[in-house]
N, C-alpha and C. Protein backbone atom coordinates (compact mmCIF):
# COMPACT_ATOMS: atom_id res chain seq x y z
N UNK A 1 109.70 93.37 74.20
CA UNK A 1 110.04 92.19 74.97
C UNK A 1 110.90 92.58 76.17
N UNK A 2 111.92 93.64 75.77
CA UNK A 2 112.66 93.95 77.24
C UNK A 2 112.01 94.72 78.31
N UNK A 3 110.64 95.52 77.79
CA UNK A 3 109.97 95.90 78.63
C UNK A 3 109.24 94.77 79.77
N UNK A 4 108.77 94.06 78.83
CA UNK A 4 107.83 93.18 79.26
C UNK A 4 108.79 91.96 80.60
N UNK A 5 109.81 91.98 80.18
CA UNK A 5 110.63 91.62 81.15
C UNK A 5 111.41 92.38 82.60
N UNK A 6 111.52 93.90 82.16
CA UNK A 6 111.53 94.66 83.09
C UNK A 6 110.10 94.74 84.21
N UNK A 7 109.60 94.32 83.27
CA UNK A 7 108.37 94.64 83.95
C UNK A 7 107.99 93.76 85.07
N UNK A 8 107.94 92.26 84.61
CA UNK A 8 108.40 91.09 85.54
C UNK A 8 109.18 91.17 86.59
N UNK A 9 110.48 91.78 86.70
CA UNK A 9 111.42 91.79 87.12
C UNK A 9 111.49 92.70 88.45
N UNK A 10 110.69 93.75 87.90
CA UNK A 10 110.12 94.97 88.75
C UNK A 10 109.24 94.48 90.03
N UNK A 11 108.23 93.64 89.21
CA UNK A 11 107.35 92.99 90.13
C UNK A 11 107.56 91.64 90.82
N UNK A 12 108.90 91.36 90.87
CA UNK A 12 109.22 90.07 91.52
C UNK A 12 109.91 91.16 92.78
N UNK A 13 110.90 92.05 92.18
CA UNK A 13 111.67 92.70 93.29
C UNK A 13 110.61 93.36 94.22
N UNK A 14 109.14 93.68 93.85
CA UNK A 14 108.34 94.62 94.84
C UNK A 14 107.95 93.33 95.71
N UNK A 15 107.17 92.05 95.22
CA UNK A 15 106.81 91.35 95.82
C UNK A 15 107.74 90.98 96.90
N UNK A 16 108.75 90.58 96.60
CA UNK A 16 110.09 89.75 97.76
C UNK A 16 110.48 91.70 98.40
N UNK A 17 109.99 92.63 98.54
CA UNK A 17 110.49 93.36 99.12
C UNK A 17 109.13 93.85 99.79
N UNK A 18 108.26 93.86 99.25
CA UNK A 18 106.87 93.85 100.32
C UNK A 18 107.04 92.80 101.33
N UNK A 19 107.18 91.18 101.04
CA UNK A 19 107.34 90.81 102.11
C UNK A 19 108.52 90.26 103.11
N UNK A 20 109.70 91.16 102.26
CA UNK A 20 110.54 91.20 103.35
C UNK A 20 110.51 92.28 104.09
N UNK A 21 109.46 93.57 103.79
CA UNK A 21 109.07 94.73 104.87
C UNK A 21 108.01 94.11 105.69
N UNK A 22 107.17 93.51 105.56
CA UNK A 22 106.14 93.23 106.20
C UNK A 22 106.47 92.52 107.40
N UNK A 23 107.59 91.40 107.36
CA UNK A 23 107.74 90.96 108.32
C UNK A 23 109.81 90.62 108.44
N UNK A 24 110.23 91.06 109.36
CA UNK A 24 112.18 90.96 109.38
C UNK A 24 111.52 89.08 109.93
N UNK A 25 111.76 88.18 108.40
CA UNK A 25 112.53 86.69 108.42
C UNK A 25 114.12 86.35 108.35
N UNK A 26 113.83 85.41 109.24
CA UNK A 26 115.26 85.16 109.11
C UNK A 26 115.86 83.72 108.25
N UNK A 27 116.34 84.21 107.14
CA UNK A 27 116.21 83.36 105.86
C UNK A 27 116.55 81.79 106.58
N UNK A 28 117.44 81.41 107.13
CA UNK A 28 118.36 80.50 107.70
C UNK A 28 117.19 80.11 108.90
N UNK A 29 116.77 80.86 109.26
CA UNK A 29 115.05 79.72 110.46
C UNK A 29 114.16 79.60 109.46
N UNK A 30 113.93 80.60 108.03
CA UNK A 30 112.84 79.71 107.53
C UNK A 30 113.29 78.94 106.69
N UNK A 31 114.72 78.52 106.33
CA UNK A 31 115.19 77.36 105.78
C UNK A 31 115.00 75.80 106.27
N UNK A 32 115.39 76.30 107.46
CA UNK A 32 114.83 75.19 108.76
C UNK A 32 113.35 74.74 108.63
N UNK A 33 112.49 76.14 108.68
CA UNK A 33 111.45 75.03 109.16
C UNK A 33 111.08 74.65 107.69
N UNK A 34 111.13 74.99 106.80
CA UNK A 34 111.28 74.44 105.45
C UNK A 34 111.90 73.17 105.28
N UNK A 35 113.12 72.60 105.78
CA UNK A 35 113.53 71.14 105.98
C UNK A 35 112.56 70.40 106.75
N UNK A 36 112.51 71.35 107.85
CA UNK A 36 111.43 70.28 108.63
C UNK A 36 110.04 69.84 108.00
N UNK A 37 109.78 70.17 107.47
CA UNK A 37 108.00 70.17 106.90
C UNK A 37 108.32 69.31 106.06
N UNK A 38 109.63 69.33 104.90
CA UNK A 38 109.89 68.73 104.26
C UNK A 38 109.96 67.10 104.27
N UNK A 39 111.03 67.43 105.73
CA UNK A 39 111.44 65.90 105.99
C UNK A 39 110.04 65.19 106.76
N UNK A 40 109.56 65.53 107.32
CA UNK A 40 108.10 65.17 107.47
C UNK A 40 107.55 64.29 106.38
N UNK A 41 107.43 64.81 105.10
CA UNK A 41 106.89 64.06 103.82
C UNK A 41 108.26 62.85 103.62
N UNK A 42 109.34 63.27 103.68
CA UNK A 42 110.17 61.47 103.82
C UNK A 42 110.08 60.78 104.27
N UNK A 43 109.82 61.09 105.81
CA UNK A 43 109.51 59.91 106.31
C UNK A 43 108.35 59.55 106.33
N UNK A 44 107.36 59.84 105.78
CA UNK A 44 106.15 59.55 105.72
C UNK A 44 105.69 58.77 104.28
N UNK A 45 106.19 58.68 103.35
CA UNK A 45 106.46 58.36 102.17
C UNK A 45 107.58 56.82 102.23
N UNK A 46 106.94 56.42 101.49
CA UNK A 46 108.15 54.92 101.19
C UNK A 46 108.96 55.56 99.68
N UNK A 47 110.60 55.06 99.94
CA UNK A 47 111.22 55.18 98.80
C UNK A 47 110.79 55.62 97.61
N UNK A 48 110.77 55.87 96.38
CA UNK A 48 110.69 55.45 95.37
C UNK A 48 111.52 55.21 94.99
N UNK A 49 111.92 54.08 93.70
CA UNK A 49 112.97 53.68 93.32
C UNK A 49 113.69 54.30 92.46
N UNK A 50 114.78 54.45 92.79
CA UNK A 50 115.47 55.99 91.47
C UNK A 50 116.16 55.31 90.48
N UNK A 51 115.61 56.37 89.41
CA UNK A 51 116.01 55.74 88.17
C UNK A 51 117.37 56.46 87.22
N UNK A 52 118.32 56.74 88.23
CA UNK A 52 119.68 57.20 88.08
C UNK A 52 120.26 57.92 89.14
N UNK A 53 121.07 59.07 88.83
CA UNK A 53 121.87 59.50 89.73
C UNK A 53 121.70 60.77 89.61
N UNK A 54 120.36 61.48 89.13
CA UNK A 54 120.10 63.10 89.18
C UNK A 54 119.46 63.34 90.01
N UNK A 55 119.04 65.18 90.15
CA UNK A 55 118.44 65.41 91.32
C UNK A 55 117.16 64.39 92.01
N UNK A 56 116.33 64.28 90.97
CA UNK A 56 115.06 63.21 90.43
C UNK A 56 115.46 62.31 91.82
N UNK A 57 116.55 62.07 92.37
CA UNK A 57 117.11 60.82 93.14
C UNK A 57 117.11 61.46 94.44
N UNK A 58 117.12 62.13 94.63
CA UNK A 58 117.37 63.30 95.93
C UNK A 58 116.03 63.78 96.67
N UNK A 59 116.05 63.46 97.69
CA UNK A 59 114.87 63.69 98.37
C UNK A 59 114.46 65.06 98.75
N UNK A 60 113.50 65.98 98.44
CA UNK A 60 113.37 67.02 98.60
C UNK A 60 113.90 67.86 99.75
N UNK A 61 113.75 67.18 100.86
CA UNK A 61 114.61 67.35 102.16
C UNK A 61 116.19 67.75 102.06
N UNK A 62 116.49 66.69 101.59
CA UNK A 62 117.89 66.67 101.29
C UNK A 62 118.53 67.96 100.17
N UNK A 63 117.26 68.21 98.70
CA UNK A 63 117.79 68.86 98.26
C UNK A 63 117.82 70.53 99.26
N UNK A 64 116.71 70.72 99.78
CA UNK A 64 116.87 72.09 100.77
C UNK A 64 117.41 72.03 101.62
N UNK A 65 118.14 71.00 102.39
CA UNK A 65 119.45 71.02 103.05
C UNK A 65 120.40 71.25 102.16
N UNK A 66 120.83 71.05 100.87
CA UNK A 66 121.85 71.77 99.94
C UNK A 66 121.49 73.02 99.95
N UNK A 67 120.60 73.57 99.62
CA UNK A 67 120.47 74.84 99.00
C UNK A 67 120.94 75.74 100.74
N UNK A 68 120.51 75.18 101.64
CA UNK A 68 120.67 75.91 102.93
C UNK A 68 122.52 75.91 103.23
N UNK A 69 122.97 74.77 102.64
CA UNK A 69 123.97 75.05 103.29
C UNK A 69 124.91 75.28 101.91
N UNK A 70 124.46 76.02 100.89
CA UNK A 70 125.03 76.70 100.19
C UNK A 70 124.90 78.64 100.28
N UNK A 71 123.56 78.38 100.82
CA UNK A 71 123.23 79.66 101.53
C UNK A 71 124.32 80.61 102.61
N UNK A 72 124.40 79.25 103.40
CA UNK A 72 124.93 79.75 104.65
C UNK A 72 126.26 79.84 104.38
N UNK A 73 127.30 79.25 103.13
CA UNK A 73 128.61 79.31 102.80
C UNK A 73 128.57 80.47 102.04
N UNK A 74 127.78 81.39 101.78
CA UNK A 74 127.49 82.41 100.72
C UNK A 74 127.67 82.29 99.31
N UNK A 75 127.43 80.85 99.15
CA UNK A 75 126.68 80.77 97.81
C UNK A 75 125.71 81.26 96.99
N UNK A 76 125.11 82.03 96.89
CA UNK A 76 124.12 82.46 97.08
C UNK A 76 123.52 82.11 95.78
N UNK A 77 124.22 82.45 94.77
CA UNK A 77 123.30 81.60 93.68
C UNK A 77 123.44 80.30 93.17
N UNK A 78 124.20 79.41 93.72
CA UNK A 78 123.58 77.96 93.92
C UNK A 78 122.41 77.98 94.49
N UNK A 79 122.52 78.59 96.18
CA UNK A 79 121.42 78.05 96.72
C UNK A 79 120.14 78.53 96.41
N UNK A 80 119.96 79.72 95.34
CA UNK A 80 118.49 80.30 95.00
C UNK A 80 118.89 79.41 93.57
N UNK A 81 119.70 78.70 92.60
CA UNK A 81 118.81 77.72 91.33
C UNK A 81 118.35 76.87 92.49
N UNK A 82 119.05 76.25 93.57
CA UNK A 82 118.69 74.76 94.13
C UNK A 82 117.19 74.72 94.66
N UNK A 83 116.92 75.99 95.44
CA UNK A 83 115.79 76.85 95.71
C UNK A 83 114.71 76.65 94.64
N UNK A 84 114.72 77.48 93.71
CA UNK A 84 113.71 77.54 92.39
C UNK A 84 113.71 76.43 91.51
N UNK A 85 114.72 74.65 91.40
CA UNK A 85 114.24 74.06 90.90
C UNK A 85 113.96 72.72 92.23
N UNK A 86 113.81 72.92 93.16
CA UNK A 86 113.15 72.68 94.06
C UNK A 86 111.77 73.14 94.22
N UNK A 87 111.54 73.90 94.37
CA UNK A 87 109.93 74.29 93.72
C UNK A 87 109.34 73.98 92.84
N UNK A 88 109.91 74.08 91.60
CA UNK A 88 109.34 73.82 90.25
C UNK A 88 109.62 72.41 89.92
N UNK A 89 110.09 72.06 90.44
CA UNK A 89 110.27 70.00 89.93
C UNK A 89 109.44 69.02 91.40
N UNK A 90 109.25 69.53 92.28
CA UNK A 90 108.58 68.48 93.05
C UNK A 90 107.54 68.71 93.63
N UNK A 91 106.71 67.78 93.99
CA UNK A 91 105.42 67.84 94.33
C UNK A 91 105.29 68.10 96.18
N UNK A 92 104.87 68.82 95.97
CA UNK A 92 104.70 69.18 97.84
C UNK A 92 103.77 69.07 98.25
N UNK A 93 102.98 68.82 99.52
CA UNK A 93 101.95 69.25 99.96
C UNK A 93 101.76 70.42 99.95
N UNK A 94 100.48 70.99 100.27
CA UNK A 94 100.27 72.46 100.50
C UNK A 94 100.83 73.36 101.88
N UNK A 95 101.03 72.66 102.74
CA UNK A 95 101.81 73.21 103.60
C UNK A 95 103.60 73.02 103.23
N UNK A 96 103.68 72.07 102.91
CA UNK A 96 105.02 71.94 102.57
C UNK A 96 105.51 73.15 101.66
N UNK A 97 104.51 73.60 100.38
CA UNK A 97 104.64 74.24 99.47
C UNK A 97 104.97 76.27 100.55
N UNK A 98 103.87 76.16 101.10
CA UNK A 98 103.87 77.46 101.87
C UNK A 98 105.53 77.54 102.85
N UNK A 99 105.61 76.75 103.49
CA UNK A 99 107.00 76.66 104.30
C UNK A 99 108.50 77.25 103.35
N UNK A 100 108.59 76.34 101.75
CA UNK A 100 109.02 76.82 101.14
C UNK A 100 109.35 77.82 100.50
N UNK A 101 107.85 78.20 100.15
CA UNK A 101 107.38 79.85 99.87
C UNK A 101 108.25 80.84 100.60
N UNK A 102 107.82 80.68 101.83
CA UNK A 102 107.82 81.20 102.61
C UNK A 102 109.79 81.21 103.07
N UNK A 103 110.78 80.47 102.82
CA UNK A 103 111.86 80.41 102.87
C UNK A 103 112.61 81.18 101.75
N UNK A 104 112.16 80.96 100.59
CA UNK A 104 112.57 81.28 99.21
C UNK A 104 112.08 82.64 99.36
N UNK A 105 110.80 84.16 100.28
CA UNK A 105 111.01 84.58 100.58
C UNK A 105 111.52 85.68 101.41
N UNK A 106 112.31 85.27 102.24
CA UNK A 106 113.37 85.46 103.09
C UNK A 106 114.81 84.99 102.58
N UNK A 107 114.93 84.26 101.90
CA UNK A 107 116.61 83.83 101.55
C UNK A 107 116.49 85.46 100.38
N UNK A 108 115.64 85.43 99.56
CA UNK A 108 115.16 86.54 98.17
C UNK A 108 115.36 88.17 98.76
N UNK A 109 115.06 87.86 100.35
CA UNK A 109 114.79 89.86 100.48
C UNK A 109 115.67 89.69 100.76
N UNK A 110 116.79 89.15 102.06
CA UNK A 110 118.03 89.18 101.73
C UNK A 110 118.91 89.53 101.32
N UNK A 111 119.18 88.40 100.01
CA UNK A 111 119.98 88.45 98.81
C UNK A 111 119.70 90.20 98.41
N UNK A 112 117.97 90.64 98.33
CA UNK A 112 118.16 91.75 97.08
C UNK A 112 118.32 92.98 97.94
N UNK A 113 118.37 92.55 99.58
CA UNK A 113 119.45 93.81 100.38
C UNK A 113 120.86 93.87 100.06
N UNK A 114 121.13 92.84 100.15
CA UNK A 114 122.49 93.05 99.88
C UNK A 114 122.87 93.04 98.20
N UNK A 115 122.49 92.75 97.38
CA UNK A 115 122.61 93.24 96.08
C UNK A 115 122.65 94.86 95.96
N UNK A 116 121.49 95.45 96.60
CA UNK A 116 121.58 96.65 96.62
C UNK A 116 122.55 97.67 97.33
N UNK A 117 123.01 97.02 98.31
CA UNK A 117 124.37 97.55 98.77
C UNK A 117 125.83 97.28 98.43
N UNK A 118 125.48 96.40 97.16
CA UNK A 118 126.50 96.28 96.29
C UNK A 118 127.25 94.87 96.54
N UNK A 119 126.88 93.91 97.19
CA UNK A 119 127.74 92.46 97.37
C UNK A 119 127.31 91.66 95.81
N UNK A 120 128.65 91.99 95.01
CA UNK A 120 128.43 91.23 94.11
C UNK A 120 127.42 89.37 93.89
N UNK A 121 128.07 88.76 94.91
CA UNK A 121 127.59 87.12 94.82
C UNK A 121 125.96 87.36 94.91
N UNK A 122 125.45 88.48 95.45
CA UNK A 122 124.40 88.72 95.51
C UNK A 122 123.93 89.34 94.25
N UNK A 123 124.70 90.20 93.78
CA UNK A 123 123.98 90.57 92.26
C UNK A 123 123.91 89.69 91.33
N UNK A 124 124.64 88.90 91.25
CA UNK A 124 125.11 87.92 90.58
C UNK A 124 123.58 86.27 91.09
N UNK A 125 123.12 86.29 92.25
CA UNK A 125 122.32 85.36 92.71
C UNK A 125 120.91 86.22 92.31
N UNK A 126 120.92 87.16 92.37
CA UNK A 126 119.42 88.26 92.03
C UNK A 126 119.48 88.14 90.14
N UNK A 127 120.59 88.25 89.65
CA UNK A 127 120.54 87.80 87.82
C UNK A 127 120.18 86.71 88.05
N UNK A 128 120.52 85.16 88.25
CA UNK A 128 120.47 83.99 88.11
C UNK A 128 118.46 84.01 88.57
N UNK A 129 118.30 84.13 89.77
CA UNK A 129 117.02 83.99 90.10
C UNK A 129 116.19 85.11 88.55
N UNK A 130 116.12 86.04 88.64
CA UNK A 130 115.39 86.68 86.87
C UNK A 130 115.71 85.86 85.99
N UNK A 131 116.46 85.32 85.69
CA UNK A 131 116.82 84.04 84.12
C UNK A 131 115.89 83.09 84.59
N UNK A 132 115.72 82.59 85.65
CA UNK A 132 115.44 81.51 86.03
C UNK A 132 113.99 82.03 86.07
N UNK A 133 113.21 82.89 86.12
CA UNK A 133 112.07 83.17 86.42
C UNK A 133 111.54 83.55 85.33
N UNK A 134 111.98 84.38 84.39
CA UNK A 134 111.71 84.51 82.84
C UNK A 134 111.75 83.64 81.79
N UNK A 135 112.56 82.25 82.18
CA UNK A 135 113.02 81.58 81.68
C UNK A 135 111.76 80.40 81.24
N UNK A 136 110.99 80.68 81.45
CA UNK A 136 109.65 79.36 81.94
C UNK A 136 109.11 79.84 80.66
């Protein structure tokens, strides 16, 4: 089992590091256009009526404006859970979905540069994202 998880783990770090070689993103513009695409679907969408006071209530927009500006305070692993259950709890369009993708990674190569040069909040946001990914 710990293989089988190394193994995962291995291949999440090659993926988010293939395409943070392939192309230098800049996590914080593709956060942006990730809001934008987002907020696109709010205003295009009528309310729904919320049925309390959890994320469930929070407009997808809004939640990747948290995660961005937990990012940018160097939060870093707030803003990659806010990140990954932003993905996994709401329904996107297919472009919406890619924009995201596509943010989550660049905020990911990032983070696992600087993990590797030793910034704890970052090792610490690179564990949280593996729990969270094994965790399913």
């Amino acid at each position: 089992m710990k293989a089988c998880h190394r193994h995962g783990a291995l291949l999440v770090a090659g993926v988010v590091a293939f395409l943070g070689c392939s192309s230098k993103q800049d996590p914080t513009a593709e956060l942006q256009k990730a809001a934008v695409a987002l907020e696109k679907s709010d205003a295009s969408t009528a309310p729904s009526p919320a049925t309390g006071d959890g994320p469930a209530s929070v407009s997808p927009s809004q939640q990747l404006k948290g995660a961005m500006e937990d990012y940018k305070a160097g939060k870093m692993e707030d803003a990659v859970t806010r990140l990954q259950l932003l993905r996994s709890a709401t329904a996107l369009s297919p472009e919406q979905r890619m924009a995201l993708q596509d943010s989550i990674a660049a905020v990911m190569a990032e983070i696992y540069a600087l993990a590797e040069k030793g910034d704890k909040r970052a090792i610490a946001a690179v564990a949280q994202y593996e729990r969270m990914q094994t965790g399913r």
